[in-house]
Every structure is written in structure tokens, then in C-alpha cells.
N, C-alpha and C. Protein backbone atom coordinates (compact mmCIF):
# COMPACT_ATOMS: atom_id res chain seq x y z
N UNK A 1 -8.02 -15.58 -14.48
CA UNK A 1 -8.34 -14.18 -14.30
C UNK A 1 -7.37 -13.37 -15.15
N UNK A 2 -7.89 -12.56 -15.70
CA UNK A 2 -7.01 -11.29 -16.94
C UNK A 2 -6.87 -10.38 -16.62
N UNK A 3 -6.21 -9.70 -16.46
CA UNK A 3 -5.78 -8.06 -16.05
C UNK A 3 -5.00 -7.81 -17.10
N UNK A 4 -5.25 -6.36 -17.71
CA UNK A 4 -4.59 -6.00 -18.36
C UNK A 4 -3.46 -5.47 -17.83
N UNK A 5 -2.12 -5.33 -18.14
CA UNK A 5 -1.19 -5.06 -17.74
C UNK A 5 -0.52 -3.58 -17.76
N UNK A 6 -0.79 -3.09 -16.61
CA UNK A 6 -0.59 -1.52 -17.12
C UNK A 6 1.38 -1.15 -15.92
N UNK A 7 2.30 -0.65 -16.54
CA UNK A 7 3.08 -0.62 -16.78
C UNK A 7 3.63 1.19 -17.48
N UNK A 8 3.82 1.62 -16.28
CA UNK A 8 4.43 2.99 -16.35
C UNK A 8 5.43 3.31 -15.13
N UNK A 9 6.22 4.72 -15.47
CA UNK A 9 7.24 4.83 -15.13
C UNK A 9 6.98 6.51 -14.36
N UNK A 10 7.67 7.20 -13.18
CA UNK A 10 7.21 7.99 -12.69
C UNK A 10 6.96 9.50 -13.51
N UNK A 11 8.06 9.40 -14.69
CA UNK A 11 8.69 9.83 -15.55
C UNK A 11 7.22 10.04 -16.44
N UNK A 12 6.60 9.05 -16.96
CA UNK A 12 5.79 8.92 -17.61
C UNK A 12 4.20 9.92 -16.97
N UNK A 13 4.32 9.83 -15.39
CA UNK A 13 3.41 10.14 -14.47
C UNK A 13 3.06 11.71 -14.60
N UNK A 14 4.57 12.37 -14.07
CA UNK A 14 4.99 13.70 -13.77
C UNK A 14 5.05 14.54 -14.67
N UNK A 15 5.22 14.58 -16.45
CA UNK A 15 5.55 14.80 -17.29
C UNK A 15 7.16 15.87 -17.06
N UNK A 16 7.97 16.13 -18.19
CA UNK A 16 9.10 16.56 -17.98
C UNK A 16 9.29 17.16 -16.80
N UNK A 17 8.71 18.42 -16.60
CA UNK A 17 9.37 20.12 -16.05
C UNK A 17 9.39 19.04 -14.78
N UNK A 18 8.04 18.82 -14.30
CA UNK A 18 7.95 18.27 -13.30
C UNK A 18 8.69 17.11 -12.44
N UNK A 19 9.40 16.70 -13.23
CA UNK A 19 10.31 15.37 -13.37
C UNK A 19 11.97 15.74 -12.76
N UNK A 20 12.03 17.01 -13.88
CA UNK A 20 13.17 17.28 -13.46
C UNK A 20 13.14 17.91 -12.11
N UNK A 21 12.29 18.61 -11.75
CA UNK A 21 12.47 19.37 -10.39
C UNK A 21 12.70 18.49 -9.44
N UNK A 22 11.68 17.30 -9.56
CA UNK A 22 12.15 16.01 -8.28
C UNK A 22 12.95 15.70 -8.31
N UNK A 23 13.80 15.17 -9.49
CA UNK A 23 15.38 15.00 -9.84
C UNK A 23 16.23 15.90 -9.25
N UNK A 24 16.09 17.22 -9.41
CA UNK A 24 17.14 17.83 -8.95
C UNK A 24 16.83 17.98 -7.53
N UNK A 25 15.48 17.81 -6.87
CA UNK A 25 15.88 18.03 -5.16
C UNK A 25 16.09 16.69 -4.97
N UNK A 26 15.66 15.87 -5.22
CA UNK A 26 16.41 14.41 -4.74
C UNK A 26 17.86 14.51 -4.88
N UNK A 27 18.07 14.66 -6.00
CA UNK A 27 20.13 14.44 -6.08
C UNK A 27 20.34 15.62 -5.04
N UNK A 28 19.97 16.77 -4.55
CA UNK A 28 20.33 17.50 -3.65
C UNK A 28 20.12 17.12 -2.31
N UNK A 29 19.03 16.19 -2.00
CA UNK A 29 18.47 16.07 -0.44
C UNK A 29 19.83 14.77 -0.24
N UNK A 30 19.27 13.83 -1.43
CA UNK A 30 20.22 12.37 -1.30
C UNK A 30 21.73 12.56 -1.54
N UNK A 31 22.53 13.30 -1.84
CA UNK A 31 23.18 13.77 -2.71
C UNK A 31 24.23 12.34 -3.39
N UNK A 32 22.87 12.53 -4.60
CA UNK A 32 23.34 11.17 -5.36
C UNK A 32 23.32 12.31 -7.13
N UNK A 33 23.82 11.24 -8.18
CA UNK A 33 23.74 12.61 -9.43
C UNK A 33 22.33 11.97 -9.75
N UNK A 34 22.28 13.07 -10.31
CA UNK A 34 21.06 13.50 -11.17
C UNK A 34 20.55 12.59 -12.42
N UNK A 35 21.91 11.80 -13.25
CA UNK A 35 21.39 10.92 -14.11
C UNK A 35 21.37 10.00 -13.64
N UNK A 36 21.78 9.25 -12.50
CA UNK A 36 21.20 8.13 -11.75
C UNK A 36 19.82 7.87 -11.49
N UNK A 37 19.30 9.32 -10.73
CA UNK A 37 17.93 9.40 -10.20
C UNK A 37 17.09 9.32 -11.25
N UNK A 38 17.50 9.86 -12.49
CA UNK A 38 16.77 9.94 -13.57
C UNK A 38 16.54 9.02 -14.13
N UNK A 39 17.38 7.96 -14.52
CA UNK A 39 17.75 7.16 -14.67
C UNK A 39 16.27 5.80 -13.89
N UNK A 40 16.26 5.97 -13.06
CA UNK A 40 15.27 5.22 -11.68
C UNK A 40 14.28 5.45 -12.53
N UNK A 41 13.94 6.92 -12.32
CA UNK A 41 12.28 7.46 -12.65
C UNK A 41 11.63 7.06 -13.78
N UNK A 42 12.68 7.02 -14.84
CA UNK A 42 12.31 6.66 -16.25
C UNK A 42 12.16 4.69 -16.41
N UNK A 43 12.40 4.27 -15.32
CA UNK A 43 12.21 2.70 -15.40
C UNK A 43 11.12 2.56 -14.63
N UNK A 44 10.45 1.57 -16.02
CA UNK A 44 9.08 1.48 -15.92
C UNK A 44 9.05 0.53 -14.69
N UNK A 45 7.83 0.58 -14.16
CA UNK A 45 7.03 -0.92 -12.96
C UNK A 45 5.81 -1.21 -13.15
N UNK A 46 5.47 -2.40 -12.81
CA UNK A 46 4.08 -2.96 -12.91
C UNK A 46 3.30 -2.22 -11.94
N UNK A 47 1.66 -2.04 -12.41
CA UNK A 47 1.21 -1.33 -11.18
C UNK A 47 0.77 -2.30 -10.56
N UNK A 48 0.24 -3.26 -10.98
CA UNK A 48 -0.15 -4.90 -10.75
C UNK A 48 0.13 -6.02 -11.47
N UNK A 49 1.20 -6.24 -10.75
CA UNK A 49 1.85 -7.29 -11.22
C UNK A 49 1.41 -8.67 -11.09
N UNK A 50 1.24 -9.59 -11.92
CA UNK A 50 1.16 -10.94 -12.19
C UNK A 50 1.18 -11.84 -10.45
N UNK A 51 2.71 -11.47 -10.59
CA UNK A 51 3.16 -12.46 -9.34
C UNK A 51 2.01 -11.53 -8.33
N UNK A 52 1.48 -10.70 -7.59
CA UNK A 52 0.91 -10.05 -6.40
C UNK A 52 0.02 -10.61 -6.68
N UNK A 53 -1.23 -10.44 -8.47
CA UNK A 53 -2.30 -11.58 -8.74
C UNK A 53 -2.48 -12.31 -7.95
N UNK A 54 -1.56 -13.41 -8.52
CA UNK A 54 -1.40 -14.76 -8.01
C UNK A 54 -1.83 -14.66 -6.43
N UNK A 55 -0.58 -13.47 -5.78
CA UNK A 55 -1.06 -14.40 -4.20
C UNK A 55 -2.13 -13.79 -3.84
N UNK A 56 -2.95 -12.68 -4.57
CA UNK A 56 -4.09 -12.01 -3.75
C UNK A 56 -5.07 -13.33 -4.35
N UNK A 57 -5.20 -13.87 -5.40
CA UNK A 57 -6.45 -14.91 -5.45
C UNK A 57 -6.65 -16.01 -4.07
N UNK A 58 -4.76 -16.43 -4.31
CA UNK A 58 -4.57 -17.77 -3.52
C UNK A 58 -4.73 -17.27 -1.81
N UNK A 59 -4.94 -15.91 -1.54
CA UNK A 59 -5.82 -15.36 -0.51
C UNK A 59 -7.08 -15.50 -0.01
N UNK A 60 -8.01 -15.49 -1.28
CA UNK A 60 -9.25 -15.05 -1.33
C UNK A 60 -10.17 -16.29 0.03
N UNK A 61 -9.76 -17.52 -0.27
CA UNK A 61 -10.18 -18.37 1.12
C UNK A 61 -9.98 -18.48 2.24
N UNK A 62 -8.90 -17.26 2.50
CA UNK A 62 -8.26 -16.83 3.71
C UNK A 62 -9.80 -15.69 4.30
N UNK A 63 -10.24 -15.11 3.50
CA UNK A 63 -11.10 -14.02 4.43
C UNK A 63 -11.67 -14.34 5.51
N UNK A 64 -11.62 -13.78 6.42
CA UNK A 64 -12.62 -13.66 7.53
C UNK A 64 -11.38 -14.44 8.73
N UNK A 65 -10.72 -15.26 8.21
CA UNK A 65 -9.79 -16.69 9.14
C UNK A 65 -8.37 -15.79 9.34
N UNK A 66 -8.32 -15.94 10.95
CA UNK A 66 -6.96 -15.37 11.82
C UNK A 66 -5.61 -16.24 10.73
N UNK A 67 -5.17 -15.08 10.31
CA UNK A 67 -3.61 -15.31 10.05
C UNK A 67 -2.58 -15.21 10.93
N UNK A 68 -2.69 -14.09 11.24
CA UNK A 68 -1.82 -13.58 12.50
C UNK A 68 -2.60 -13.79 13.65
N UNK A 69 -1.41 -13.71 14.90
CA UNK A 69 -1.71 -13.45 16.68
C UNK A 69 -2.92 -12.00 16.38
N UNK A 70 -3.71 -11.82 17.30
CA UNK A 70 -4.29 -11.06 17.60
C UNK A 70 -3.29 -10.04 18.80
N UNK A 71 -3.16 -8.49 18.38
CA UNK A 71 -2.45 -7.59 18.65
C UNK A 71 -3.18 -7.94 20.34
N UNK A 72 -2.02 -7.80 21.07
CA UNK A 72 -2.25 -7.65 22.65
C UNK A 72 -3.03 -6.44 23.44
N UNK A 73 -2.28 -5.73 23.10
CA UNK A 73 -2.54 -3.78 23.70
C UNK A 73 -2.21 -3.57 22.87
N UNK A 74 -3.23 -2.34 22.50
CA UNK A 74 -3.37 -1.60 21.68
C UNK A 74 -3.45 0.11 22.41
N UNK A 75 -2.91 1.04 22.06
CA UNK A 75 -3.24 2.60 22.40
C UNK A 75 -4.60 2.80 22.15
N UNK A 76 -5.58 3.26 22.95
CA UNK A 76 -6.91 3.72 22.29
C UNK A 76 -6.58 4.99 21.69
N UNK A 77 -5.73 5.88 21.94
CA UNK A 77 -5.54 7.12 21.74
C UNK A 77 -6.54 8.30 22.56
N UNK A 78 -6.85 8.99 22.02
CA UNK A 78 -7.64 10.57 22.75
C UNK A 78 -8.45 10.82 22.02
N UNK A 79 -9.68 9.58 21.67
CA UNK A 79 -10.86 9.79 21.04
C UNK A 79 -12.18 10.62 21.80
N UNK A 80 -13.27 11.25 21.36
CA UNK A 80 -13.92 11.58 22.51
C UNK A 80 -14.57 10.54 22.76
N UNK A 81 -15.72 10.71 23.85
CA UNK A 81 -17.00 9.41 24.54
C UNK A 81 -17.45 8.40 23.44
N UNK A 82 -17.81 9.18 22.63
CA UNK A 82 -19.32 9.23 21.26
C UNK A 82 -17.61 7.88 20.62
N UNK A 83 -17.00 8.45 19.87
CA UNK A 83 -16.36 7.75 18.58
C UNK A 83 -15.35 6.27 19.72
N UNK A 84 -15.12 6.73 20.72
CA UNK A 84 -14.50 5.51 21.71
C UNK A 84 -15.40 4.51 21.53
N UNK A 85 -17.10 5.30 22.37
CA UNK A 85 -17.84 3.74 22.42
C UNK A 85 -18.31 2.61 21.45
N UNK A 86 -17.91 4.11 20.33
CA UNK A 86 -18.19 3.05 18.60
C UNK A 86 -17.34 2.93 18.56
N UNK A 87 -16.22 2.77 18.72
CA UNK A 87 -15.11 2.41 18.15
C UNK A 87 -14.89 0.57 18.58
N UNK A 88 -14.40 -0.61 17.21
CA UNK A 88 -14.02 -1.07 17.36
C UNK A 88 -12.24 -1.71 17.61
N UNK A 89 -11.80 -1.72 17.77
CA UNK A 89 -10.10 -1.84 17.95
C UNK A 89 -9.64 -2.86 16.70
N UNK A 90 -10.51 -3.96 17.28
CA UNK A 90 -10.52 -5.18 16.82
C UNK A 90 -10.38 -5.45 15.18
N UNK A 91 -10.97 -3.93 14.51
CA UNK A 91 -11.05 -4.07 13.38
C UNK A 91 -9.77 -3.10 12.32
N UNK A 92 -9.31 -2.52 13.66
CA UNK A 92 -8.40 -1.68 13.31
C UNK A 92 -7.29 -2.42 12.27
N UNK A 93 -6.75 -1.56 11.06
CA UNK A 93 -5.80 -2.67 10.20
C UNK A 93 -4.20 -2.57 10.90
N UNK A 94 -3.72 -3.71 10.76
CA UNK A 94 -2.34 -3.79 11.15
C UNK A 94 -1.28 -3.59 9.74
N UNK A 95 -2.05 -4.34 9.05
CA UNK A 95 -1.18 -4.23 7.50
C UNK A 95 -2.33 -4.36 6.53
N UNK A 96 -2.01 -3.80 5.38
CA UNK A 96 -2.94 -4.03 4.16
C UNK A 96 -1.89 -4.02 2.92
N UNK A 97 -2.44 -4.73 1.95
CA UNK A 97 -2.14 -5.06 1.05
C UNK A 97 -3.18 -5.41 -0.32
N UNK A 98 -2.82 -4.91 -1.35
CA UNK A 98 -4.01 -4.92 -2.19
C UNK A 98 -5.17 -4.33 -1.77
N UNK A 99 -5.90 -5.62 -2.00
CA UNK A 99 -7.80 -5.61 -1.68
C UNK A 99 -7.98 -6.05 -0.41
N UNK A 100 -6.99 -6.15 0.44
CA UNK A 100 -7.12 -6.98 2.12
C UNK A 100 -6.45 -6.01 2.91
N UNK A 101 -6.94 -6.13 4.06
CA UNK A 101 -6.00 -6.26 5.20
C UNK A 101 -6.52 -6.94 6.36
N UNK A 102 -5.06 -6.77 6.89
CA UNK A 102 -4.93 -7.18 8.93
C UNK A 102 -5.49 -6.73 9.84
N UNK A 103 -6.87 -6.90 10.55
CA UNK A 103 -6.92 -6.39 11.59
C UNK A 103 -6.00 -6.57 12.87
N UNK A 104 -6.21 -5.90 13.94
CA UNK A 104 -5.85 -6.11 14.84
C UNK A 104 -6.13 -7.67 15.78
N UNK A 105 -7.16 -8.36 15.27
CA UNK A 105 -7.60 -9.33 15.85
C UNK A 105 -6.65 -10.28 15.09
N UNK A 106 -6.06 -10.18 13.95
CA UNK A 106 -5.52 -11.09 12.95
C UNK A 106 -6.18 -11.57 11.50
N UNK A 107 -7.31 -11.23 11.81
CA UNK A 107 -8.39 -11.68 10.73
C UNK A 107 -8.24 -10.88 9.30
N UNK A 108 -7.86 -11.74 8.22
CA UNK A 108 -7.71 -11.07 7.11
C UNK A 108 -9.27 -10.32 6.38
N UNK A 109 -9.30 -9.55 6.10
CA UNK A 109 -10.66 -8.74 5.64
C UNK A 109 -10.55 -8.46 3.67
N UNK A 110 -11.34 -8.58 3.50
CA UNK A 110 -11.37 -7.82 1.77
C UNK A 110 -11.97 -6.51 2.03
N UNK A 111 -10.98 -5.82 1.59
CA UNK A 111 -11.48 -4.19 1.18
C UNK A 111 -12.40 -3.99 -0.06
N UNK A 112 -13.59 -3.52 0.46
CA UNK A 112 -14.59 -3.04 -1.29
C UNK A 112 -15.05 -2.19 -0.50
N UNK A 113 -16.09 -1.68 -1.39
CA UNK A 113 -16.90 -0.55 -1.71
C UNK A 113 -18.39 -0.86 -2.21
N UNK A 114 -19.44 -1.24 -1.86
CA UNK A 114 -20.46 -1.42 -2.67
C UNK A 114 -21.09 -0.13 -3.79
């Protein structure tokens, strides 16, 4: 499988003005300097990296099959009648990652879109 490798930096994202303003309230909120933070922003990252590839394929025979315990109790929260009685729990995500996640039951799912 090929992915092109796309590889930018926040720096690259925000363009200048914008760059610096986060810079300067970060070094103010964090109070760390300013060419440090800058420093960060301007180093590039993978947006999809190789290694994540790898484990989302070596996933792909995982769908549908409990990884995890199935969550015990769960909060229903303060839904009304109507969206409670549709509501499944079971499908609720615990974690996601990539193109998957965790339901509450444990069952890994693929996220799409038709």
C-alpha cells in the first residue's frame, strides 16, 4: 500500500502573523521563550506516518472482534425518551484511532462514509 507522504509543520499551517501570535501567547500562558516555541512549530511531522500504516493494515482483521473488556456501566446521561430508546451504548466509542475505533462493547469498528 502507497501513501504519499505528506509532512508539514504548524508553522507551515498558520502562515507567519498568525504563527507568531500563538508563539507569543504560548511563551506567555507556558512561560517558556518564544524561540523555543518557535522553534517546535517550525518542526515538521508526519500527518501519516509509515509506522501508524503499518499497524492500521495489521488491524484490518481485527474488525468487528472484541479487543478490549466490554465497558461495565456506562452514564446514559440526560437524553430525552425518543434519542434514549434509539440510542445504542454498546456502540458508543471508547477510543479511536485512525479509520477505527472502540466501542463500548470492545469491538473494534472501521470508520467510513459511503
Amino acid at each position: 500500500m502507497y501513501f504519499r507522504q505528506v509532512r508539514a509543520s504548524l508553522a507551515d499551517l498558520l502562515g507567519a502573523d498568525r504563527l507568531e501570535a500563538v508563539v507569543q501567547a504560548a511563551a506567555t500562558l507556558q512561560g517558556r521563550s518564544e524561540d523555543s516555541l518557535r522553534g517546535i512549530a517550525c518542526g515538521k511531522v508526519d500527518f501519516f506516518p509509515r509506522r501508524m500504516q503499518a499497524v492500521l493494515s495489521a488491524l484490518l482483521p481485527a474488525v468487528g472482534k472484541r479487543l478490549i473488556p466490554a465497558v461495565r456501566r456506562t452514564p446514559r446521561g440526560a437524553p430525552n425518551a425518543a434519542f434514549g430508546a434509539a440510542a445504542n451504548l454498546a456502540l458508543s466509542p471508547v477510543a479511536g484511532w485512525g479509520f477505527y475505533r472502540l466501542g463500548e462493547d470492545g469491538r473494534l469498528r472501521f470508520v467510513s462514509k459511503a
